[in-house]
C-alpha atoms as a PDB file:
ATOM      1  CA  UNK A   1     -68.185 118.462-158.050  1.00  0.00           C
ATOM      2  CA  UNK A   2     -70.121 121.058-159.530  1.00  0.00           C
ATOM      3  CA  UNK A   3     -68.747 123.674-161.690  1.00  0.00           C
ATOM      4  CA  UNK A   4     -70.271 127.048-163.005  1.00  0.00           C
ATOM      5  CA  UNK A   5     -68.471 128.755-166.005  1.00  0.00           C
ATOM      6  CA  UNK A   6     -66.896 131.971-164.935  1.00  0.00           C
ATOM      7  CA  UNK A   7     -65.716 133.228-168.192  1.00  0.00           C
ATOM      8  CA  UNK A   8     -64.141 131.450-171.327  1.00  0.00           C
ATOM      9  CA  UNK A   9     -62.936 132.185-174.764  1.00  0.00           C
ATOM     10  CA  UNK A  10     -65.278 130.527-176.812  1.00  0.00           C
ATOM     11  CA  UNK A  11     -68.606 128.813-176.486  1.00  0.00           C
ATOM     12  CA  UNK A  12     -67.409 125.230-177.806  1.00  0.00           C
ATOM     13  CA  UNK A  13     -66.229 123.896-174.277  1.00  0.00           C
ATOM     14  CA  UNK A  14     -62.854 122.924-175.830  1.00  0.00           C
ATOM     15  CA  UNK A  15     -61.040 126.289-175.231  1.00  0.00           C
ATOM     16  CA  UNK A  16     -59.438 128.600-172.168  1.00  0.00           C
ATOM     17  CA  UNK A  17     -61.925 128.550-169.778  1.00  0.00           C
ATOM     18  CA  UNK A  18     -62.187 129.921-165.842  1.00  0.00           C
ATOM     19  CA  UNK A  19     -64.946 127.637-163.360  1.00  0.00           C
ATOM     20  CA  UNK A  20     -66.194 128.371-159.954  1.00  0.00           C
ATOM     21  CA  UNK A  21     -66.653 124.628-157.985  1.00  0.00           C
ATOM     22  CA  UNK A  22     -69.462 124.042-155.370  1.00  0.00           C
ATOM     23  CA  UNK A  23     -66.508 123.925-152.827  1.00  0.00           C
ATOM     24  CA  UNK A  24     -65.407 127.626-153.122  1.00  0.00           C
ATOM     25  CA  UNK A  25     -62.572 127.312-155.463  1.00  0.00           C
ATOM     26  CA  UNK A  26     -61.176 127.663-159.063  1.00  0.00           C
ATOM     27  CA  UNK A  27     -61.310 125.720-161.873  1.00  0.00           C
ATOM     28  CA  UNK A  28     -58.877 126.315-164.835  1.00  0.00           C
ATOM     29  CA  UNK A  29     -59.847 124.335-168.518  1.00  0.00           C
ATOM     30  CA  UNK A  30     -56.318 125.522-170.398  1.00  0.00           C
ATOM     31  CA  UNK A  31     -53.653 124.307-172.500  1.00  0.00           C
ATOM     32  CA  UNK A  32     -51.564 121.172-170.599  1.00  0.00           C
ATOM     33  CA  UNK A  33     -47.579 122.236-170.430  1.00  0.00           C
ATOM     34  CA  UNK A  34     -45.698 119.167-170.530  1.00  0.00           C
ATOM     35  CA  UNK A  35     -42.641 121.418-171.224  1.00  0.00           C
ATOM     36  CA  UNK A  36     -41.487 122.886-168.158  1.00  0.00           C
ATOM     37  CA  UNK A  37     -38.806 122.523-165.459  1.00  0.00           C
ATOM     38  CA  UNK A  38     -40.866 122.494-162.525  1.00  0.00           C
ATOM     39  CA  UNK A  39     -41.215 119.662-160.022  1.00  0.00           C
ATOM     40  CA  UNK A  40     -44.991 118.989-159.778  1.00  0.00           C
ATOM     41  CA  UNK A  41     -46.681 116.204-157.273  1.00  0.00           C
ATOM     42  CA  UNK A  42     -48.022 113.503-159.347  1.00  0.00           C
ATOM     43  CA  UNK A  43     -51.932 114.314-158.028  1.00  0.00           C
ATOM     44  CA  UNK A  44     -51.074 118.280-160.012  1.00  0.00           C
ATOM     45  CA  UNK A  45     -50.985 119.444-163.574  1.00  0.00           C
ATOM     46  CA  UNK A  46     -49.984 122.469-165.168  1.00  0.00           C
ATOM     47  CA  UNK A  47     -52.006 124.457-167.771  1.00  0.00           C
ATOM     48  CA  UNK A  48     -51.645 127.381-169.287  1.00  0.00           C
ATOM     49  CA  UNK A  49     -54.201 130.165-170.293  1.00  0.00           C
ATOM     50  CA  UNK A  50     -54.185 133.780-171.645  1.00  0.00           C
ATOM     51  CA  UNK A  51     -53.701 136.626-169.289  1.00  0.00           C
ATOM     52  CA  UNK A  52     -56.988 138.281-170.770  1.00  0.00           C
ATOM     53  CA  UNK A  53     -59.384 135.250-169.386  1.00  0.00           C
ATOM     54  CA  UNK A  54     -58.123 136.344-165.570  1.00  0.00           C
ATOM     55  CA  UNK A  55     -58.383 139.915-166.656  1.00  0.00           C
ATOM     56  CA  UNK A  56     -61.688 139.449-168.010  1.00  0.00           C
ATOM     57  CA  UNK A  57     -62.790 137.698-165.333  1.00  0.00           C
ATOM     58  CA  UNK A  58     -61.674 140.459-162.264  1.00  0.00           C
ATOM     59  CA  UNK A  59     -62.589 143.148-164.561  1.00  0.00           C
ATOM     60  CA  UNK A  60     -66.718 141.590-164.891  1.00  0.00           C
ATOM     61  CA  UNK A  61     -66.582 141.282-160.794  1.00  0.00           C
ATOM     62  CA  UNK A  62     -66.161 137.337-161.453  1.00  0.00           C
ATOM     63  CA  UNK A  63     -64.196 136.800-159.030  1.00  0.00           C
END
């Protein structure tokens, strides 16, 4: 899969960061929640990133 960086918080690859794949859909790079009480399928993950990435994102015509 291909991915194209949308928009990220820093230029080191290791932080928050929003990708468009080759099939049409989004990528999220973010913090992984172990904490949580939901009941996620063993093939998901949850992550967690700041509000301002997805804001930044709409607000450049990103996405």
């Amino acid at each position: 899969m291909k991915l194209t960086q949308l928009v990220g918080s820093c230029d080191e690859g290791e932080c928050p960061t929003l990708y468009l794949t080759d099939r049409g859909t989004l990528a999220v790079q973010g913090e992984y929640l172990t904490e949580h009480d939901l009941q996620l399928p063993a093939h998901e993950k949850l992550v967690e990133v700041p509000v301002e990435l997805i804001r930044k994102a709409i607000r450049d015509n990103l996405i």
